[in-house]
N, C-alpha and C. Protein backbone atom coordinates (compact mmCIF):
# COMPACT_ATOMS: atom_id res chain seq x y z
N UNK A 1 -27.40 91.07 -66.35
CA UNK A 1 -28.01 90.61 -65.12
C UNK A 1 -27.55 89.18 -64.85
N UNK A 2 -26.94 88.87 -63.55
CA UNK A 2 -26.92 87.56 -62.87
C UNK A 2 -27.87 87.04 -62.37
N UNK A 3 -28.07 85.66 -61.75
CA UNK A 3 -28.21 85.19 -60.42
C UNK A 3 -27.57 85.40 -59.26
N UNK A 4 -26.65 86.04 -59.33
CA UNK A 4 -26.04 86.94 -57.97
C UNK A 4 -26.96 88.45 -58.03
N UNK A 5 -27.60 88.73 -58.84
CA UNK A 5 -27.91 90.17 -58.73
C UNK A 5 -29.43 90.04 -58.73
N UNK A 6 -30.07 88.88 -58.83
CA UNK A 6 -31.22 88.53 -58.77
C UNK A 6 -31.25 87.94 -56.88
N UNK A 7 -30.16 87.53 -56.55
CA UNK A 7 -30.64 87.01 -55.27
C UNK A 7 -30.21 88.20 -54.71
N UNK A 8 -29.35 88.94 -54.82
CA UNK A 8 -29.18 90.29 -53.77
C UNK A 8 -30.23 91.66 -54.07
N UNK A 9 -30.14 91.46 -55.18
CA UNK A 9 -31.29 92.88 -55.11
C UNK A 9 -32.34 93.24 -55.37
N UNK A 10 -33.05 91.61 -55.46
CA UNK A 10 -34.60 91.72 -55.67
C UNK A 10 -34.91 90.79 -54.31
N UNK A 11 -33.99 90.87 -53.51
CA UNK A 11 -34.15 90.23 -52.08
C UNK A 11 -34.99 91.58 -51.16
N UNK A 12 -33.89 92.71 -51.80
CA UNK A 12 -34.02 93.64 -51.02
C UNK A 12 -35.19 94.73 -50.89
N UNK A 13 -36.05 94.11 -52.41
CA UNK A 13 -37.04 94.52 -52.47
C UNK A 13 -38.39 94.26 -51.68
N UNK A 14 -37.87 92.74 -51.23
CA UNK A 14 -39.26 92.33 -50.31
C UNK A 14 -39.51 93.31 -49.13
N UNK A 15 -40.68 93.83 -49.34
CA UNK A 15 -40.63 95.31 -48.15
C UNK A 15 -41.05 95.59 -46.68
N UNK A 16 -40.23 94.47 -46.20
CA UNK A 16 -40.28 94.31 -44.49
C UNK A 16 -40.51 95.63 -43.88
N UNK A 17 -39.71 96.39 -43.90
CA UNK A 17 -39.24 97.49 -43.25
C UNK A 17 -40.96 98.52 -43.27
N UNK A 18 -41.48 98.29 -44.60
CA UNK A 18 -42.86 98.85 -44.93
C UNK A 18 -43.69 98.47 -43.75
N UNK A 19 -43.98 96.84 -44.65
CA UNK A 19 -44.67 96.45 -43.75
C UNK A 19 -44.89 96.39 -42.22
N UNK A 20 -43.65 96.52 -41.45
CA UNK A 20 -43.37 96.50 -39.93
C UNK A 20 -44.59 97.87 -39.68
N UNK A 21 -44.00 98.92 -40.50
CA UNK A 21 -44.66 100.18 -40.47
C UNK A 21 -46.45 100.03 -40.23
N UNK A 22 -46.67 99.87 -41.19
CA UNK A 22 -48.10 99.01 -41.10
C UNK A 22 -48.88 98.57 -40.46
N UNK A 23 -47.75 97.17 -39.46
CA UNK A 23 -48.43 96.94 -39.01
C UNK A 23 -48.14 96.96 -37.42
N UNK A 24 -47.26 98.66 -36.81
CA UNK A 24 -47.20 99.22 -35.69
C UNK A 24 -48.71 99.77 -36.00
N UNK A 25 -49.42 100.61 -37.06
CA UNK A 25 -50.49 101.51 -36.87
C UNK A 25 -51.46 100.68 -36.77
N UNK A 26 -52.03 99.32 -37.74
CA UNK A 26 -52.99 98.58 -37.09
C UNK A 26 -52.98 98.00 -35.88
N UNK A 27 -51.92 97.74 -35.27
CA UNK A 27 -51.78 97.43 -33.80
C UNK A 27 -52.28 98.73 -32.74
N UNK A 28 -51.72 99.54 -33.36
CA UNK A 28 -51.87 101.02 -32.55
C UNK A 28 -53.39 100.85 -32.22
N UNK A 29 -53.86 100.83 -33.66
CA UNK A 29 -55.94 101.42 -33.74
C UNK A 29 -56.52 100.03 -33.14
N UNK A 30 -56.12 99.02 -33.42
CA UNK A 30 -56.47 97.91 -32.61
C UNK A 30 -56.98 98.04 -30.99
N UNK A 31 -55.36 98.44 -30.29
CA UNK A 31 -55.08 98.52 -29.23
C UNK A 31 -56.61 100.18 -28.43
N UNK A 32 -56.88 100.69 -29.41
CA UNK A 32 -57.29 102.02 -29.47
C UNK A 32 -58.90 102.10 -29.09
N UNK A 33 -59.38 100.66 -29.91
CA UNK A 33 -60.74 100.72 -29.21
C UNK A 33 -61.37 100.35 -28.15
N UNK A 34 -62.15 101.69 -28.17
CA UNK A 34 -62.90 101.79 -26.34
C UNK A 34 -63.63 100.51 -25.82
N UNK A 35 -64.02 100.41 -25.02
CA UNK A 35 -64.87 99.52 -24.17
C UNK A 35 -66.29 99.22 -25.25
N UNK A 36 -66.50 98.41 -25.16
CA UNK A 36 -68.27 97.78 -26.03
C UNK A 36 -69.18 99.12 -25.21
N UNK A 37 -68.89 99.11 -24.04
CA UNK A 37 -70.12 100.20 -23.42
C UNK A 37 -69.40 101.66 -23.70
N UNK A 38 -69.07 101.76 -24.02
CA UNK A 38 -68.65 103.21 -24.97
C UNK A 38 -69.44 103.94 -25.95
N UNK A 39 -69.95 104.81 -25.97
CA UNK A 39 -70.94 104.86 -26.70
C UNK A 39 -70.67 105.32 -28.21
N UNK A 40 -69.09 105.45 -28.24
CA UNK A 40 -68.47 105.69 -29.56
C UNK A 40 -67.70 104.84 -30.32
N UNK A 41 -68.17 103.49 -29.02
CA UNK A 41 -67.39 102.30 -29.87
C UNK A 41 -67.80 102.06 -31.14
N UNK A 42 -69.02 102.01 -31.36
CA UNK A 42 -69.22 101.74 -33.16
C UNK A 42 -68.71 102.44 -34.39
N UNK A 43 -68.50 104.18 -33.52
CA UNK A 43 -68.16 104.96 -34.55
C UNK A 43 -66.61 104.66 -34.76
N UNK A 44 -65.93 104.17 -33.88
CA UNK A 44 -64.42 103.70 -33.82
C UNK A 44 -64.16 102.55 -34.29
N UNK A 45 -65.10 101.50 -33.94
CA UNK A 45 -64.13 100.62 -34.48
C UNK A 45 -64.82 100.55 -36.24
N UNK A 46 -65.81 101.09 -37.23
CA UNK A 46 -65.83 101.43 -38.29
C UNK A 46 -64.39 102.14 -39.18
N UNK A 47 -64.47 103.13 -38.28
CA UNK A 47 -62.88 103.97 -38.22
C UNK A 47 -61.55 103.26 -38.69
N UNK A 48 -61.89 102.15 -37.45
CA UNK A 48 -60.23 101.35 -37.80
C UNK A 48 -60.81 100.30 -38.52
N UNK A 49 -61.83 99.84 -38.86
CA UNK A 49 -61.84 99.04 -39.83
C UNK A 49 -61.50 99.30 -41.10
N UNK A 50 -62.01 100.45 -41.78
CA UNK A 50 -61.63 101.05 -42.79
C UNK A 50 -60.20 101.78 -42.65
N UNK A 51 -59.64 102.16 -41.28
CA UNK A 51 -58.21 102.26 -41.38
C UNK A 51 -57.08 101.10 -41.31
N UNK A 52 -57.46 99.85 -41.15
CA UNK A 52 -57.10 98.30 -41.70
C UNK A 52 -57.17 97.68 -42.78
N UNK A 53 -58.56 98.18 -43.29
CA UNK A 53 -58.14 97.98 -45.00
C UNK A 53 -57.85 98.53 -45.64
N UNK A 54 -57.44 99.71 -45.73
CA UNK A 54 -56.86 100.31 -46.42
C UNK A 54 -55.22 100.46 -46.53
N UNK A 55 -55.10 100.04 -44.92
CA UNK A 55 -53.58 99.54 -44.75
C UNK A 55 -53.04 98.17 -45.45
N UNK A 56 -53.94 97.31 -45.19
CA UNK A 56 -53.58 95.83 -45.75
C UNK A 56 -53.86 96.03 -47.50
N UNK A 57 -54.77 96.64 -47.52
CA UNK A 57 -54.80 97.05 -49.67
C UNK A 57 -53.58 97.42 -49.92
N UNK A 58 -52.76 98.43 -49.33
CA UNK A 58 -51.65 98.97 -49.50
C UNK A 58 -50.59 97.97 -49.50
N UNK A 59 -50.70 96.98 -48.28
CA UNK A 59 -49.82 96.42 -47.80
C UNK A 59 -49.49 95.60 -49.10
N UNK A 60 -50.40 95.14 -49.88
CA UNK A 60 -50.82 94.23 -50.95
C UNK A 60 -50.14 95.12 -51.83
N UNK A 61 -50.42 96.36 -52.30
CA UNK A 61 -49.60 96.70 -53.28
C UNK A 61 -48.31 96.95 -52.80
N UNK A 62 -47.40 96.83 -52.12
CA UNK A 62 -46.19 96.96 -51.87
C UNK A 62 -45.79 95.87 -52.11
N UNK A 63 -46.65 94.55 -51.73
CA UNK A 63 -45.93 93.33 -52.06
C UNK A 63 -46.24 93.27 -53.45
N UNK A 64 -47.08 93.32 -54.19
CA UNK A 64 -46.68 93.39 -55.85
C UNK A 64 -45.73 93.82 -56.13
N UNK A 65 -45.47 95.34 -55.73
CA UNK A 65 -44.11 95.52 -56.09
C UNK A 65 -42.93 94.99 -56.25
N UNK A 66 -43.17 93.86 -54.91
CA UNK A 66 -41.69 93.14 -54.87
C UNK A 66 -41.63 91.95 -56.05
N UNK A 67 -43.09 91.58 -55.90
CA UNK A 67 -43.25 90.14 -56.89
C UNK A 67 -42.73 90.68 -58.29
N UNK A 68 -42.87 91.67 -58.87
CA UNK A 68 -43.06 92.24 -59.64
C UNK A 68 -41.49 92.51 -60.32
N UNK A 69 -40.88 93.05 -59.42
CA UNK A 69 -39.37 93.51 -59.33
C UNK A 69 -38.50 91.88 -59.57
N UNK A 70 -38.92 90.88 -58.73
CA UNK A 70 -38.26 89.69 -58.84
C UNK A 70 -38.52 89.05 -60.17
N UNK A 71 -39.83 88.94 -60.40
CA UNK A 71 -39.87 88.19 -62.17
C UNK A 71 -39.41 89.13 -62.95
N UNK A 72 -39.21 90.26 -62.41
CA UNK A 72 -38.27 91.04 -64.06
C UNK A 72 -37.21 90.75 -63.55
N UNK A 73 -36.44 90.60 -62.71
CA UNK A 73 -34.88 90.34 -62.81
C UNK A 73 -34.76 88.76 -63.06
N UNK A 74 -35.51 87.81 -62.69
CA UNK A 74 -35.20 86.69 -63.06
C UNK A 74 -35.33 86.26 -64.28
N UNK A 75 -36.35 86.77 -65.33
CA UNK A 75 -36.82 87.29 -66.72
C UNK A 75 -35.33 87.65 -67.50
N UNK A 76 -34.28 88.25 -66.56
CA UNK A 76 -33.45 88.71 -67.53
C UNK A 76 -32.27 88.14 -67.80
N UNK A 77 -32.35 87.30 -66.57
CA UNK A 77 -31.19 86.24 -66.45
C UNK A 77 -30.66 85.77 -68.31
N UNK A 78 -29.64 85.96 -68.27
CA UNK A 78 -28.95 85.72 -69.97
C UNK A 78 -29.48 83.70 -69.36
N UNK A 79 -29.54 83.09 -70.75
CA UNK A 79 -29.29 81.57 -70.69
C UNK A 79 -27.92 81.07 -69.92
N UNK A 80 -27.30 81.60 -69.93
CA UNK A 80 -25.75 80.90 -69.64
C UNK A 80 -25.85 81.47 -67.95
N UNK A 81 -26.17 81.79 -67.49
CA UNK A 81 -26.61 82.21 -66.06
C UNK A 81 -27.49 80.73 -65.38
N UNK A 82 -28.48 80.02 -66.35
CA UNK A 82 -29.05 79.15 -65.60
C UNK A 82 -28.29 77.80 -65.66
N UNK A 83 -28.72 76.73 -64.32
CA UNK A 83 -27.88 76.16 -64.38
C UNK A 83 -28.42 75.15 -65.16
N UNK A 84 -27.28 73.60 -65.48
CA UNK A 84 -28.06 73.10 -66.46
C UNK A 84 -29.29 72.54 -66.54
N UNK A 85 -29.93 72.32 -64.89
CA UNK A 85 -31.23 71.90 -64.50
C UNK A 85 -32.23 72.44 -65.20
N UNK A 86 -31.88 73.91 -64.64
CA UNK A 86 -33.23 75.15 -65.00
C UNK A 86 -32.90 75.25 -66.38
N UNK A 87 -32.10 75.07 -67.05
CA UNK A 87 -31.94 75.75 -68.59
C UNK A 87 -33.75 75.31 -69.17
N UNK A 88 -34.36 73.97 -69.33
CA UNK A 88 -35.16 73.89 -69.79
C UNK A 88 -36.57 74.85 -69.12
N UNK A 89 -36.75 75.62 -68.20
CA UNK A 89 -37.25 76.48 -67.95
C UNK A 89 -37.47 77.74 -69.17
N UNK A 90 -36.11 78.08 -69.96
CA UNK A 90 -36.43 78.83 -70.77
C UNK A 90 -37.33 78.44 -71.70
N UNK A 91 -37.58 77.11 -72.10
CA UNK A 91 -38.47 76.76 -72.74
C UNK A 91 -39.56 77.36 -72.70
N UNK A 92 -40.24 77.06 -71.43
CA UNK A 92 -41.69 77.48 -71.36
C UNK A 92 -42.32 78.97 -71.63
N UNK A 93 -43.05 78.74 -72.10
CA UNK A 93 -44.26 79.62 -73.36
C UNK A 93 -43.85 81.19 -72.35
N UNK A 94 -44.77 81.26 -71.47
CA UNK A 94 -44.64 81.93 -70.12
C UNK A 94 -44.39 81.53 -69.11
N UNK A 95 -42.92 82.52 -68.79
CA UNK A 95 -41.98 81.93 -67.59
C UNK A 95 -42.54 82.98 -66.68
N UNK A 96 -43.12 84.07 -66.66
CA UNK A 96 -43.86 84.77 -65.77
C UNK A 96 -44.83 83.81 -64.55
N UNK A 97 -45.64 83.46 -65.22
CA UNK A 97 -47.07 82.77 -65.18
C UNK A 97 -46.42 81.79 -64.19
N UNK A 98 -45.36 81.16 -64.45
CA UNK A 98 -44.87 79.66 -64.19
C UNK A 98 -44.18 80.61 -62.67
N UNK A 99 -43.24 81.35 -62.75
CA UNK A 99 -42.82 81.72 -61.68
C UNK A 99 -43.86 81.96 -60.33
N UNK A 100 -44.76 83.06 -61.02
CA UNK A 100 -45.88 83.82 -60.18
C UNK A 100 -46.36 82.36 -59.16
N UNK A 101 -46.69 81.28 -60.48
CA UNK A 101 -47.90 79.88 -59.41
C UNK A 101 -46.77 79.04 -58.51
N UNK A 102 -45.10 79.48 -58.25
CA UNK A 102 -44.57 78.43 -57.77
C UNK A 102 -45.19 78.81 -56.28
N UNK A 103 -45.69 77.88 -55.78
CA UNK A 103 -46.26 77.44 -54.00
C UNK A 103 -45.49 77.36 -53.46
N UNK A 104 -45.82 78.42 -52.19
CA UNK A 104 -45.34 78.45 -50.77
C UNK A 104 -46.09 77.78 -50.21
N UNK A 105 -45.26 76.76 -48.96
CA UNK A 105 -46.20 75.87 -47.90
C UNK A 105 -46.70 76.83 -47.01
N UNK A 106 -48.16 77.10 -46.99
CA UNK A 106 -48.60 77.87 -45.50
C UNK A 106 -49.26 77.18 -45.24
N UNK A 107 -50.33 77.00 -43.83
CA UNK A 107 -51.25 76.65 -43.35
C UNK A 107 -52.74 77.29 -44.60
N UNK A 108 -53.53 76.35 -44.43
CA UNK A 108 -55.21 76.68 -44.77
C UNK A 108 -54.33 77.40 -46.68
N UNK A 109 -53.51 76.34 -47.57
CA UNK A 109 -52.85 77.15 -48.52
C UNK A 109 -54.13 77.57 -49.48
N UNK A 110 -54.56 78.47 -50.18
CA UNK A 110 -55.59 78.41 -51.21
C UNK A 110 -55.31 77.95 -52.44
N UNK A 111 -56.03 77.81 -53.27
CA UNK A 111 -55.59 76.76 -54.33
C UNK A 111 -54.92 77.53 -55.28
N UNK A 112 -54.62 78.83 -55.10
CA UNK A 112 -53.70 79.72 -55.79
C UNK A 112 -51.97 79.69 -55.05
N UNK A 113 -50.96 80.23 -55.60
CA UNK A 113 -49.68 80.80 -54.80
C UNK A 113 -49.89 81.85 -54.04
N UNK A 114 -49.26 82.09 -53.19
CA UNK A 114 -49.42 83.56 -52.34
C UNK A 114 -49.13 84.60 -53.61
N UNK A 115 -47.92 84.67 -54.65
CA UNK A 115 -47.56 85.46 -55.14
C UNK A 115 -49.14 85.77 -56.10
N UNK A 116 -49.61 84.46 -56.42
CA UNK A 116 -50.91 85.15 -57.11
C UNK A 116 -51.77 85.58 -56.41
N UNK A 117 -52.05 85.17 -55.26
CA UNK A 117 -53.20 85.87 -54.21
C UNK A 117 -52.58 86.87 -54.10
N UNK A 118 -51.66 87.60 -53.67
CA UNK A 118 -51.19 89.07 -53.35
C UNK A 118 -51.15 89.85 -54.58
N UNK A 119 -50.99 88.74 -55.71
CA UNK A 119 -51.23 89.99 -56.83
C UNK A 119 -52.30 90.15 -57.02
N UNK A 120 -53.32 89.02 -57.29
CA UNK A 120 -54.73 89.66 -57.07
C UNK A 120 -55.56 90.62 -56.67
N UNK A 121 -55.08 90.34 -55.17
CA UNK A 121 -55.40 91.57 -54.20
C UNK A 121 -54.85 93.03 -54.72
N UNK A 122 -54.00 92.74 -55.16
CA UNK A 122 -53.45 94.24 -55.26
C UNK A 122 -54.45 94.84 -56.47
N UNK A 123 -54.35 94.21 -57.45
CA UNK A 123 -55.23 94.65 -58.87
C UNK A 123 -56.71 94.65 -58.50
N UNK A 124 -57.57 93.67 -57.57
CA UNK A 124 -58.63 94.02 -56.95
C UNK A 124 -58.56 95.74 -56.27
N UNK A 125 -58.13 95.75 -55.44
CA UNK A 125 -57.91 97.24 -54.91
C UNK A 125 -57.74 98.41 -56.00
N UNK A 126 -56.82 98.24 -57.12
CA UNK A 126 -56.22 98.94 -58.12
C UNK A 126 -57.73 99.24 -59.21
N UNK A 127 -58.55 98.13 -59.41
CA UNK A 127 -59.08 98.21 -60.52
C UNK A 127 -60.36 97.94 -60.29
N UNK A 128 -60.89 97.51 -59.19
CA UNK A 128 -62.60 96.94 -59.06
C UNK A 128 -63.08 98.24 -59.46
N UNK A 129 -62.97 99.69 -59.02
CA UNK A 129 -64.02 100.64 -59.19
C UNK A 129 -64.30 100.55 -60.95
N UNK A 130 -63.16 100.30 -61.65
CA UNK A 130 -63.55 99.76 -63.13
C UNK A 130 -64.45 99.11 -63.80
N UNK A 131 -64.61 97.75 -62.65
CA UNK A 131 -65.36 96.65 -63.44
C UNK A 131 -66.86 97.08 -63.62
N UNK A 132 -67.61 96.69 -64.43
CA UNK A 132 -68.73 96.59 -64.75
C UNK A 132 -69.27 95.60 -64.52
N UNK A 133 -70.84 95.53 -65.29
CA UNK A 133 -70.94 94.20 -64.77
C UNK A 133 -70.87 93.06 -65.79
N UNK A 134 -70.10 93.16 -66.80
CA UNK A 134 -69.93 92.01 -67.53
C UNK A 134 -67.99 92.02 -67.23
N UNK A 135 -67.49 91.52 -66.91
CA UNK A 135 -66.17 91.35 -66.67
C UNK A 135 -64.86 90.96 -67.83
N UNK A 136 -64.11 91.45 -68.21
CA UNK A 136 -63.24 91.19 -69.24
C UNK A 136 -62.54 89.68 -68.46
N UNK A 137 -61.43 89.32 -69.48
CA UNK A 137 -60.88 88.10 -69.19
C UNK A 137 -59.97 88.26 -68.06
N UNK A 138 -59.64 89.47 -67.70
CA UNK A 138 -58.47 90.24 -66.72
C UNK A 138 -59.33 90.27 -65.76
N UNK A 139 -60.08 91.27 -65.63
CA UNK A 139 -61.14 90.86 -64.06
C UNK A 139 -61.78 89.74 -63.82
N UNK A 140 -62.08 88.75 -64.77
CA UNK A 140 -62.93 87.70 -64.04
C UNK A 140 -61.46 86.63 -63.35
N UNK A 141 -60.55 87.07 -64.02
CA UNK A 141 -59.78 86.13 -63.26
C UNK A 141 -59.30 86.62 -62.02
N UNK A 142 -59.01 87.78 -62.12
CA UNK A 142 -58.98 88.36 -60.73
C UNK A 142 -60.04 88.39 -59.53
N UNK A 143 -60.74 88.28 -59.78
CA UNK A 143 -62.33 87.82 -59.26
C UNK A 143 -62.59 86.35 -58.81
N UNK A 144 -61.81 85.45 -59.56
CA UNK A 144 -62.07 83.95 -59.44
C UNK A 144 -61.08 84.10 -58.25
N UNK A 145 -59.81 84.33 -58.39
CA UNK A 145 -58.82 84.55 -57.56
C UNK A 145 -59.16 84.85 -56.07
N UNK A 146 -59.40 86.07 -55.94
CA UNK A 146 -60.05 86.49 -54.83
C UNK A 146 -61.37 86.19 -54.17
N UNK A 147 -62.12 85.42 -55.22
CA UNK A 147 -63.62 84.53 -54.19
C UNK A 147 -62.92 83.68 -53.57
N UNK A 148 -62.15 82.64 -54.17
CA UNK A 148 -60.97 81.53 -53.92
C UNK A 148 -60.74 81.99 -52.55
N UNK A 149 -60.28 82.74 -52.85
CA UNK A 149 -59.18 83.18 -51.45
C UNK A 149 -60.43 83.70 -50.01
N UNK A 150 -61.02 84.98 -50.56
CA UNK A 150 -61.92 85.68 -49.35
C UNK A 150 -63.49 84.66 -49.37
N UNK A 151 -63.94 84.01 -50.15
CA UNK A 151 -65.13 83.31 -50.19
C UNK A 151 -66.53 84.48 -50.24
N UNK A 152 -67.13 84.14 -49.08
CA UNK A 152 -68.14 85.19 -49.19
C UNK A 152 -68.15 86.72 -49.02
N UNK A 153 -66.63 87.22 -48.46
CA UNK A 153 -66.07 88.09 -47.94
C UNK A 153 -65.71 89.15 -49.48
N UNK A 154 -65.85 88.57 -50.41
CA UNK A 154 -65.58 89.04 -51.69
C UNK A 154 -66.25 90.97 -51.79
N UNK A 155 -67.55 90.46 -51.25
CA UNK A 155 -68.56 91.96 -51.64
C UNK A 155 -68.71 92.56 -50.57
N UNK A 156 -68.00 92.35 -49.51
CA UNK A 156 -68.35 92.96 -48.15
C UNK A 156 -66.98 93.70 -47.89
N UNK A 157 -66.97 94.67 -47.10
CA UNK A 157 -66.10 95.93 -46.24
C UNK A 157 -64.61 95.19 -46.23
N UNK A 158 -65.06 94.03 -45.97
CA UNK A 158 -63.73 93.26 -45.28
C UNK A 158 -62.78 92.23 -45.68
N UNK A 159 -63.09 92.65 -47.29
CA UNK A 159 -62.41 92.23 -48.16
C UNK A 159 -60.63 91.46 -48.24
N UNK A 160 -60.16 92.78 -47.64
CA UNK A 160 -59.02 92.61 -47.47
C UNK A 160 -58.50 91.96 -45.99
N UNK A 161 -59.27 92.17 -44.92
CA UNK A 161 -58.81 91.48 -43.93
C UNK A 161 -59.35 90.25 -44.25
N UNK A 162 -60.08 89.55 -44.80
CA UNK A 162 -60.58 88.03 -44.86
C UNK A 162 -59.32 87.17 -45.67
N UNK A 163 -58.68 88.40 -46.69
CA UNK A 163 -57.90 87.54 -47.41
C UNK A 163 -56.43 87.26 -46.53
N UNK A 164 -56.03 88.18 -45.83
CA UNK A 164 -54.70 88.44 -44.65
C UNK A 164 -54.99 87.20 -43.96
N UNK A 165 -56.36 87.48 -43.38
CA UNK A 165 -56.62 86.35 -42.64
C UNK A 165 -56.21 84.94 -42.85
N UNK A 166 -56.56 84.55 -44.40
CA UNK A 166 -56.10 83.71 -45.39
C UNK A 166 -54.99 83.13 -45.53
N UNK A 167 -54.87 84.24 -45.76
CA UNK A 167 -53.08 83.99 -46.12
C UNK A 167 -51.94 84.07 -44.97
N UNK A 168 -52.52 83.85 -43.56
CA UNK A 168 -51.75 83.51 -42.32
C UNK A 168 -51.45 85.03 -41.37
N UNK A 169 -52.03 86.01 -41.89
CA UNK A 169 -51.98 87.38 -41.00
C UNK A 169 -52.35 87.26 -39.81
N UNK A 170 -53.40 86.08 -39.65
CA UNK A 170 -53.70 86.17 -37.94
C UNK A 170 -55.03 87.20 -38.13
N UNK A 171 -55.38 86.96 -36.60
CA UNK A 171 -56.73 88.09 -36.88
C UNK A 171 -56.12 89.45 -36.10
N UNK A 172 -54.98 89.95 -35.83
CA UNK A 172 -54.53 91.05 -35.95
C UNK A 172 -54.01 91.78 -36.87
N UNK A 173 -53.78 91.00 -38.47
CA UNK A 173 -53.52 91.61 -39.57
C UNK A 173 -52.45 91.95 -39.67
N UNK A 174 -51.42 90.85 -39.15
CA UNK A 174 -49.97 91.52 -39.27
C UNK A 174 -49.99 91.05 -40.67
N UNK A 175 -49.53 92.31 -41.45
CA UNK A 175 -48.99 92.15 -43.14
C UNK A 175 -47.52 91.81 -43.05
N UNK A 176 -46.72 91.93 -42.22
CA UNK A 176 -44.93 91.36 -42.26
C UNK A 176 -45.41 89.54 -42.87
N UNK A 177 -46.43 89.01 -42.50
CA UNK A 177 -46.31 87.75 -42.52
C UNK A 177 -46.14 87.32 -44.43
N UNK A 178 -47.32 88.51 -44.79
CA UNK A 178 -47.11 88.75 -46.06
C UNK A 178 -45.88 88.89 -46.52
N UNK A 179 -44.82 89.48 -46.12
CA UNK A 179 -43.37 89.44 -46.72
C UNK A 179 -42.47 88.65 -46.39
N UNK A 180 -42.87 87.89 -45.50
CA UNK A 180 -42.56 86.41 -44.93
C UNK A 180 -42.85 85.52 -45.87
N UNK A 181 -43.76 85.59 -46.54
CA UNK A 181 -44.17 84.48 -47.86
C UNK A 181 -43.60 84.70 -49.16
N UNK A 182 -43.28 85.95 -49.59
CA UNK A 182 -42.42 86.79 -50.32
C UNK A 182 -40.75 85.82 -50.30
N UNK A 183 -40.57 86.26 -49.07
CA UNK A 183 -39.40 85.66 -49.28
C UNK A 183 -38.94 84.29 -49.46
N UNK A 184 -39.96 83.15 -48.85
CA UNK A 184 -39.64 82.21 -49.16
C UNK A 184 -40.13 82.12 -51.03
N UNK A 185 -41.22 82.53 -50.95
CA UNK A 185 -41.63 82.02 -52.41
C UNK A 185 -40.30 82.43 -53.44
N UNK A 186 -39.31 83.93 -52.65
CA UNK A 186 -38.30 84.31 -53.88
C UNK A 186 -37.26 83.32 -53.26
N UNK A 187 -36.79 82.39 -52.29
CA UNK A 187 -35.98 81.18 -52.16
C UNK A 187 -36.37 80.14 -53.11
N UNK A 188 -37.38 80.24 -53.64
CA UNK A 188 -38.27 79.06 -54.18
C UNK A 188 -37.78 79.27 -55.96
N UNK A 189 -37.93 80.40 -56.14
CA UNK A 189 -37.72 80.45 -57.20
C UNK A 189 -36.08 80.49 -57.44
N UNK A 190 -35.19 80.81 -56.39
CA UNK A 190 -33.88 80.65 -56.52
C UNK A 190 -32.96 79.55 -56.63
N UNK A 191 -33.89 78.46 -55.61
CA UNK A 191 -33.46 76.97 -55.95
C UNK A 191 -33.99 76.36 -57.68
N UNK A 192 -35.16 77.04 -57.98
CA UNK A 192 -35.16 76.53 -59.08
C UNK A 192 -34.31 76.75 -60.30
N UNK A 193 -34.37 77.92 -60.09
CA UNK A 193 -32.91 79.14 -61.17
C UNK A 193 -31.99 77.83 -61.41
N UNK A 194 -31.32 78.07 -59.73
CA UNK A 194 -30.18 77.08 -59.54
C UNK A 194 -29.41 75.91 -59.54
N UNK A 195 -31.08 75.14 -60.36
CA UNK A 195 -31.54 73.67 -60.46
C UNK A 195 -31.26 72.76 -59.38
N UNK A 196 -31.45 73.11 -57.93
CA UNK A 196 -31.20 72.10 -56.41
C UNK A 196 -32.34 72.07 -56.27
N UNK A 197 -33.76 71.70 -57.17
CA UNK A 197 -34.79 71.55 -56.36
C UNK A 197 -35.26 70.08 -57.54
């Protein structure tokens, strides 16, 4: 494995093309609800609420995927691949951990990385029906993560749109923005590889 094969094909993993998908159908159901004096507006827009989060949960695990795909190829980089900047990078204990927290600039940033808020989210979705009520060291951090991020929004329906919201989706829930952060955060980690930062 290179740094040529880390910037081309864990580029290609960031999953625009998904997400676009995504977020034509929340636009669709958006666009979809009736008038307030409708007398089926409540039963509809419940409908697309729960057909929004379940899109944006998803949306969340697709972007793990990508995060996911990029620290294993950058993970595999031989030493003689980094340049002499980054070489002391191999040092550190966990180069996972270190990758995952490098910060993207967004607006309203939470005191986490996007790459950890989106992984959060994703393992929230993946694993809450698990937790109990005493929490292992794996869920409470995932839990700290996601109060961080959604606040009071943590125990309520709307879990996942509070965190989109968050993380710069807008209150139409476009998830592309999500792979918009993806990609810079994997520029981020490429300048560092490359030691120009």
């Amino acid at each position: 494995m290179s740094l040529f094969w880390l910037k081309h094909a864990a580029a290609m993993d960031v999953p625009r093309d998904h997400l676009k998908l995504f977020y034509r159908e929340i636009e669709s159901m958006i666009k979809r609800v009736p008038p307030e004096t409708n007398e089926q507006y409540e039963m509809y827009v419940d409908e697309t609420c729960d057909f929004i989060e379940e899109s944006l949960a998803i949306s969340f695990l697709i972007c793990q995927r990508a995060i996911t795909s990029i620290i294993s190829e950058a993970m595999r980089i031989p030493d003689s691949q980094f340049s002499t900047k980054s070489k002391k990078l191999r040092g550190k204990q966990n180069l996972r951990d270190f990758l995952l927290n490098l910060k993207d600039e967004i607006p309203n940033e939470p005191a986490y990385s996007v790459a950890v808020c989106i992984n959060a989210m994703a393992n929230y979705y993946k694993h809450k029906s698990e937790w109990g009520h005493k929490l292992n060291k794996q869920q409470a951090e995932t839990a700290n993560i996601v109060t961080d991020l959604v606040g009071d929004s943590m125990n309520s329906t709307g879990v996942f749109r509070a965190a989109a919201r968050r993380l710069g989706c807008g209150d139409n829930y476009d998830p592309r923005v999500l792979g918009t952060h993806l990609v810079n955060w994997h520029k981020n980690i490429l300048k560092l590889l490359e030691g120009s930062t």
